[in-house]
N, C-alpha and C. Protein backbone atom coordinates (compact mmCIF):
# COMPACT_ATOMS: atom_id res chain seq x y z
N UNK A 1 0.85 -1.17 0.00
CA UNK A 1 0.00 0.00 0.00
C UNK A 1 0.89 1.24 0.00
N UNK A 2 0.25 2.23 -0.82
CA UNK A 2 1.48 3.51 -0.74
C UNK A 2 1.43 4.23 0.59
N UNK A 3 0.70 3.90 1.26
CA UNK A 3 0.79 4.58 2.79
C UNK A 3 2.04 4.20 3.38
N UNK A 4 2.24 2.98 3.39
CA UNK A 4 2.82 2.38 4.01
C UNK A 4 4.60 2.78 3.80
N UNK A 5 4.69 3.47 2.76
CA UNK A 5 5.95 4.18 2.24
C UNK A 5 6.05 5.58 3.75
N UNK A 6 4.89 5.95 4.42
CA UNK A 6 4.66 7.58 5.13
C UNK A 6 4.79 6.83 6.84
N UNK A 7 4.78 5.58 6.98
CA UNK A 7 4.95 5.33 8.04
C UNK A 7 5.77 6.13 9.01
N UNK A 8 5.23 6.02 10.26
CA UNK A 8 6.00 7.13 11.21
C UNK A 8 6.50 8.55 10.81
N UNK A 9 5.98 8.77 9.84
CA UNK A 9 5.70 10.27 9.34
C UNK A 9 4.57 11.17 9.29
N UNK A 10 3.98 12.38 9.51
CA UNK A 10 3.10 13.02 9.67
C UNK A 10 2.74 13.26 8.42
N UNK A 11 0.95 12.99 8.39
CA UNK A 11 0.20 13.39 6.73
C UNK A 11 -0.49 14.03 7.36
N UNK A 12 -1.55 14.23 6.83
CA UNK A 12 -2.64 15.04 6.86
C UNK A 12 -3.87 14.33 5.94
N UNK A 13 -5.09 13.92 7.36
CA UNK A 13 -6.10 13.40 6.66
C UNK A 13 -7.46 13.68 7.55
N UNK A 14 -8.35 14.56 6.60
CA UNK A 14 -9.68 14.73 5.94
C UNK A 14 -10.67 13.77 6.45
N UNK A 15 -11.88 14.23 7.40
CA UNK A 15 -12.93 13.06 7.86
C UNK A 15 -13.91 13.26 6.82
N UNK A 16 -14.73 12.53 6.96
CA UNK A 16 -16.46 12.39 6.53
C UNK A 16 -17.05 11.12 7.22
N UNK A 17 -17.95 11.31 7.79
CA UNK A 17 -19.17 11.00 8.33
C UNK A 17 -18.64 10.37 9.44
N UNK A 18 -17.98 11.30 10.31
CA UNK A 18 -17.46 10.82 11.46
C UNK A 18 -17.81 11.07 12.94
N UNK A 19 -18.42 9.54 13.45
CA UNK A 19 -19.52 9.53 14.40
C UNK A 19 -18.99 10.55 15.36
N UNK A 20 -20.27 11.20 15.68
CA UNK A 20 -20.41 12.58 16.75
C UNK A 20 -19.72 11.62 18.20
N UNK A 21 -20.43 10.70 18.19
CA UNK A 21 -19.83 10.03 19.92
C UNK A 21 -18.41 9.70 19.97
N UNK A 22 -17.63 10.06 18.59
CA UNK A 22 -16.26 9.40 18.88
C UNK A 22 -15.68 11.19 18.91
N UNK A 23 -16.48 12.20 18.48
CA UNK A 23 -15.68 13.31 18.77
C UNK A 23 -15.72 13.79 19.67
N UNK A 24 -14.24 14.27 20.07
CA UNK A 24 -13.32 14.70 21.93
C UNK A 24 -12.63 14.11 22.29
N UNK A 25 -12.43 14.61 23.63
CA UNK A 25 -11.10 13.96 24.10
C UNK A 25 -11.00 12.51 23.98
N UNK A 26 -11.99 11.74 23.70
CA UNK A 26 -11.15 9.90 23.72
C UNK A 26 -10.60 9.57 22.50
N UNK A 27 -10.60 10.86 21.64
CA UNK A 27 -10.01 10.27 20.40
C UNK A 27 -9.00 11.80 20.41
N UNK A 28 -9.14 13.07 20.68
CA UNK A 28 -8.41 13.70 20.09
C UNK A 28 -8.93 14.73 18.73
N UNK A 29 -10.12 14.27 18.31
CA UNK A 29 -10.32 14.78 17.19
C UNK A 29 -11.56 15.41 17.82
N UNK A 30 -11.84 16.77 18.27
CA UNK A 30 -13.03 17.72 18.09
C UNK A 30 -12.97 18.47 17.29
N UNK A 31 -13.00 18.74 15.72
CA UNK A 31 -13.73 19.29 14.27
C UNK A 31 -13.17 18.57 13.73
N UNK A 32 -14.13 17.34 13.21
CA UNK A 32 -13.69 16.30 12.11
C UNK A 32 -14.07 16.91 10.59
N UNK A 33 -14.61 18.09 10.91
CA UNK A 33 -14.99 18.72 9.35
C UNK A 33 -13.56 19.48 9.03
N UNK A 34 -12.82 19.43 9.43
CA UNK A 34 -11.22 19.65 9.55
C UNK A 34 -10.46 19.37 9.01
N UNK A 35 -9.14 19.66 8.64
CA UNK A 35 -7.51 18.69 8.41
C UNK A 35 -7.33 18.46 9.81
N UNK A 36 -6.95 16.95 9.63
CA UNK A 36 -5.46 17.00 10.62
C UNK A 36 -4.78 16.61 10.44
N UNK A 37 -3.44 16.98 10.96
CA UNK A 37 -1.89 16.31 10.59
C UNK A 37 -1.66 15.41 11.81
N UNK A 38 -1.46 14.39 11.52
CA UNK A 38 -1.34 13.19 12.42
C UNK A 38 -0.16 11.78 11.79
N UNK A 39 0.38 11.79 12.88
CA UNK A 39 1.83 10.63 12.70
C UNK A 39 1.32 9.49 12.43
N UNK A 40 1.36 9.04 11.25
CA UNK A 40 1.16 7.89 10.89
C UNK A 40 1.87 6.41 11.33
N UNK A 41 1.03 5.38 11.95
CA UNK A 41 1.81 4.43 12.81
C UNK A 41 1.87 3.16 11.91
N UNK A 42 0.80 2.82 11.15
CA UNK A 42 0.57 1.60 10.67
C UNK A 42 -0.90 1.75 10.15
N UNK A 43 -0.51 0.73 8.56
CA UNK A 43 -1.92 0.85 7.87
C UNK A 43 -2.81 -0.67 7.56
N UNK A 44 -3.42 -0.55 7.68
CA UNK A 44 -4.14 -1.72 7.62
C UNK A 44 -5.17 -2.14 6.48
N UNK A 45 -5.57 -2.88 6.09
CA UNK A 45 -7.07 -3.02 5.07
C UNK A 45 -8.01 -2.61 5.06
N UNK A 46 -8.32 -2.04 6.27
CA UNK A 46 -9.63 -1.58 7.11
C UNK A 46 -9.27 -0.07 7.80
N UNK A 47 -8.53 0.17 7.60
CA UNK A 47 -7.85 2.11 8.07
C UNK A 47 -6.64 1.80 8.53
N UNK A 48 -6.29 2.91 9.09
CA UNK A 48 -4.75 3.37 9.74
C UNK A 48 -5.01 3.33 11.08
N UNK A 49 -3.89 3.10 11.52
CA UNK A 49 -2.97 3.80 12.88
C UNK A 49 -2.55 5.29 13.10
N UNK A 50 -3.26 5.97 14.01
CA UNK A 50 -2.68 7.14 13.85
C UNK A 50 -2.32 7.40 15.11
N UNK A 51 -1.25 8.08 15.88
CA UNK A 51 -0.85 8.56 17.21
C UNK A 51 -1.98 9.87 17.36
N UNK A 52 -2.20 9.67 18.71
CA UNK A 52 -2.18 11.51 19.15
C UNK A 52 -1.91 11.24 20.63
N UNK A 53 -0.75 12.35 20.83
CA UNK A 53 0.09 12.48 21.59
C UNK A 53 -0.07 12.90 22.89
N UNK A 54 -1.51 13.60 23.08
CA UNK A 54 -1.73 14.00 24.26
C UNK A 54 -2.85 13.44 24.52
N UNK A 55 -3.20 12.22 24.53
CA UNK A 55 -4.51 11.70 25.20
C UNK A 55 -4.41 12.06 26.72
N UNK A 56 -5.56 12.44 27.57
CA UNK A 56 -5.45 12.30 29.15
C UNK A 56 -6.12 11.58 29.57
N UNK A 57 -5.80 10.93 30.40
CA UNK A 57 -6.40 9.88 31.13
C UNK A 57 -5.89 9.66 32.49
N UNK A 58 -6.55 9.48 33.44
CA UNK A 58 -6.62 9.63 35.20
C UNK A 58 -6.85 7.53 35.01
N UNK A 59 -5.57 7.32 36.45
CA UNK A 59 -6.10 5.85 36.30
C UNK A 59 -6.66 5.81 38.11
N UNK A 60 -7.43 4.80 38.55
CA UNK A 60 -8.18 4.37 38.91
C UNK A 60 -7.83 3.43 39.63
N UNK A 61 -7.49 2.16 39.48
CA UNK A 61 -7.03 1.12 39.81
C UNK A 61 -5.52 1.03 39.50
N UNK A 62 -4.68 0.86 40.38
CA UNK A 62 -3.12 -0.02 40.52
C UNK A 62 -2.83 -0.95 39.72
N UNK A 63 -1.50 -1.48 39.56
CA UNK A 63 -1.30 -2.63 39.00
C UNK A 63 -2.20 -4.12 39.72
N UNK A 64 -2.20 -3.84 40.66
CA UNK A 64 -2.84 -5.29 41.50
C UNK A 64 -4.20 -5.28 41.94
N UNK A 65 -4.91 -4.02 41.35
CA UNK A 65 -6.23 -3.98 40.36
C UNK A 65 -7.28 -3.75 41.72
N UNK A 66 -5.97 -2.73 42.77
CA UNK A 66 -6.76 -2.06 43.70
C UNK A 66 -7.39 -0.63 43.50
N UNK A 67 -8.20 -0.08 44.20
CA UNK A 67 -8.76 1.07 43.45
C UNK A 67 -7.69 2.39 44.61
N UNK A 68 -7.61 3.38 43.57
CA UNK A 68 -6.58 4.58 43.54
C UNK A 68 -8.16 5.02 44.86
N UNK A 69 -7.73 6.00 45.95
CA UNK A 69 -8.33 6.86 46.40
C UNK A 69 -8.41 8.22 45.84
N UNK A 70 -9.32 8.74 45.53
CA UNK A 70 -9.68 9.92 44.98
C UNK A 70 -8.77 10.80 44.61
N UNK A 71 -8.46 11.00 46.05
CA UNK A 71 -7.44 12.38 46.28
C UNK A 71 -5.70 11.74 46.21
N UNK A 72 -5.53 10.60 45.35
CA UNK A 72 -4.64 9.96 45.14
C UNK A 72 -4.46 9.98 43.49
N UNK A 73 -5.44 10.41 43.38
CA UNK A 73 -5.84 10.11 41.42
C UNK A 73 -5.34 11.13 40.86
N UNK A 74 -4.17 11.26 39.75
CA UNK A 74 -3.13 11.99 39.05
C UNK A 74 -3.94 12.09 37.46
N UNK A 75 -4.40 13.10 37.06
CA UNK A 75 -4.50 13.03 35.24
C UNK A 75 -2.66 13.31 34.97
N UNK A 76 -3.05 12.21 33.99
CA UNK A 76 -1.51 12.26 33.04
C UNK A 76 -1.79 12.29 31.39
N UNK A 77 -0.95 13.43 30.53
CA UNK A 77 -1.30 13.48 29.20
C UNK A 77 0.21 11.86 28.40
N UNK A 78 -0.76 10.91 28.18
CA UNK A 78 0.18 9.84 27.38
C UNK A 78 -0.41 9.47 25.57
N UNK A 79 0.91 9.35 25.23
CA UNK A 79 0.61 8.79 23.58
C UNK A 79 -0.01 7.63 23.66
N UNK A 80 -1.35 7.41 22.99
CA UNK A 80 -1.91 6.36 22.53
C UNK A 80 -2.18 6.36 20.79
N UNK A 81 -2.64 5.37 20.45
CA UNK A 81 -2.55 5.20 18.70
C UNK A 81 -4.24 4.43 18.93
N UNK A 82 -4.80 5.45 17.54
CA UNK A 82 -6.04 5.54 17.27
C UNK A 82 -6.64 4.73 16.16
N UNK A 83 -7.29 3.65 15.99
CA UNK A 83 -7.19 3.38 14.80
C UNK A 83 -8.85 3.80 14.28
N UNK A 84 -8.68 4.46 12.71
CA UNK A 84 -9.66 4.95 12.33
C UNK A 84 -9.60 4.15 10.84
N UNK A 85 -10.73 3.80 11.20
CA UNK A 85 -11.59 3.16 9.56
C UNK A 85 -11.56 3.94 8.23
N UNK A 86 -11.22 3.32 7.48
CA UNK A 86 -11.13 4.02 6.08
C UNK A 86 -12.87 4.87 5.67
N UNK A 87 -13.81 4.11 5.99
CA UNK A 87 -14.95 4.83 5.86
C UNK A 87 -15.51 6.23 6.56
N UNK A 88 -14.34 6.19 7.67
CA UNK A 88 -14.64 7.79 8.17
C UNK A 88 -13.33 8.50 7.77
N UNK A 89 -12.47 8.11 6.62
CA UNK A 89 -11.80 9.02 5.79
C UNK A 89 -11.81 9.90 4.63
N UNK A 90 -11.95 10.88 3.93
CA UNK A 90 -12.00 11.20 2.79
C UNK A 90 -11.18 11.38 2.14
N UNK A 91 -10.31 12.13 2.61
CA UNK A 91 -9.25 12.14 1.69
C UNK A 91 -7.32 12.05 2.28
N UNK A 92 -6.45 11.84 1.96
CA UNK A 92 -5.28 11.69 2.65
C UNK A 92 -4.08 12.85 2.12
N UNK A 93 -3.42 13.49 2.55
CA UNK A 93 -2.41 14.24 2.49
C UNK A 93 -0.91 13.62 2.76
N UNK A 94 -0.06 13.32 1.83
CA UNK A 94 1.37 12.89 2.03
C UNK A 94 2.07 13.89 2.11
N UNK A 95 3.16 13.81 2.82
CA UNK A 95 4.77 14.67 1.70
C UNK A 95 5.53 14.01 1.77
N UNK A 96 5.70 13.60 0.16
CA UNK A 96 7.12 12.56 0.00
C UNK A 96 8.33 13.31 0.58
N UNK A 97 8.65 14.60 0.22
CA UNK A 97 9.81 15.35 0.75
C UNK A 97 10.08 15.48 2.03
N UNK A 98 10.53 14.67 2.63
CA UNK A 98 10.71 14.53 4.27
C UNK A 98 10.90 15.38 4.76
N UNK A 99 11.58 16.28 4.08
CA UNK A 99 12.13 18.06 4.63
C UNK A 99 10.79 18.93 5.27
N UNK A 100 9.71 18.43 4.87
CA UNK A 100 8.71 19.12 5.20
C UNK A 100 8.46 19.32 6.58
N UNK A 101 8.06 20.49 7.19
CA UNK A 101 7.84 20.33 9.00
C UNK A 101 7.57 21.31 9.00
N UNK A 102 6.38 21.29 9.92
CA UNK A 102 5.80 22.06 10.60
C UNK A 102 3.90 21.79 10.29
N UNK A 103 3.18 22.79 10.80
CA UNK A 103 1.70 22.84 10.07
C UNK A 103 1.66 23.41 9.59
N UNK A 104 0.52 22.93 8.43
CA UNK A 104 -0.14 23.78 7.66
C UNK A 104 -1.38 24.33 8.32
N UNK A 105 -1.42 25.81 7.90
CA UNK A 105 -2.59 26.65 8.30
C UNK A 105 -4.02 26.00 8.23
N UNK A 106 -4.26 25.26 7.44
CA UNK A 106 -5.28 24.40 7.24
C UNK A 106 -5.66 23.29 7.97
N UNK A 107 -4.97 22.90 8.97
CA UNK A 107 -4.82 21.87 9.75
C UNK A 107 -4.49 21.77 11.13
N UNK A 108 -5.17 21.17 12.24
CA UNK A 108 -5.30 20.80 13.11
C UNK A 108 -4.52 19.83 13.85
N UNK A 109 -3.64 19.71 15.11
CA UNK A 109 -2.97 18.62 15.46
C UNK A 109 -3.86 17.93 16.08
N UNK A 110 -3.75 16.48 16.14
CA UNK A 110 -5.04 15.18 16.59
C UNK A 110 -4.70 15.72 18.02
N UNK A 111 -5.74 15.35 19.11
CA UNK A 111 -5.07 15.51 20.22
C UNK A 111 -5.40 17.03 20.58
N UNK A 112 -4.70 17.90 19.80
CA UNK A 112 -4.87 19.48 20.51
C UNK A 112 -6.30 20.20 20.42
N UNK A 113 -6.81 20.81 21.25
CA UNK A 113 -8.31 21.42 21.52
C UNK A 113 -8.10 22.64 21.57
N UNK A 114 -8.50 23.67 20.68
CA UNK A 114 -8.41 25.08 21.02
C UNK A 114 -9.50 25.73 21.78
């Protein structure tokens, strides 16, 4: 697949018809009518892998699957990888020229909320 050439590189890709309950913080993406530039992890038959870098999430339970006391409970921002279905994609943005960096004005980082 030619994606698979952009691995661990940042594109930029275009939603459509992308369920309202998956937009916000558990994915990162609030305006899917948007670009976003997002690090590509791995592609699949069925969509991609995409990072976003600042998921937050507060844990709850310990390793030995005791529960955290309240006022013990830490939010921490960690990288998780998102995988999104080709059917809530429209369109995809490459740059073969690796030199490329930074954003484009047109685009949104996954993850960031203004």
């Amino acid at each position: 697949m030619y994606l698979d050439n952009f691995t661990g590189q940042k594109i930029q890709i275009r939603f459509r018809n992308f369920p309202e309950d998956l937009v916000g913080s558990i994915t990162g993406i609030y305006q899917p009518d948007q670009w976003y530039m997002v690090k590509l992890v791995h592609t699949e038959s069925m969509g991609i892998w995409v990072e976003n870098p600042c998921h937050k999430r507060t844990e709850v339970m310990d390793e030995s699957g005791d529960e955290i006391p309240f006022e013990h409970q830490k939010e921490e921002t960690c990288a998780v990888h998102l995988f999104i279905r080709w059917e809530y994609i429209s369109s995809v943005i490459t740059f073969p020229n690796k030199d490329t960096v930074g954003l484009d004005k047109k685009a949104t980082l996954i993850g960031f909320h203004a």
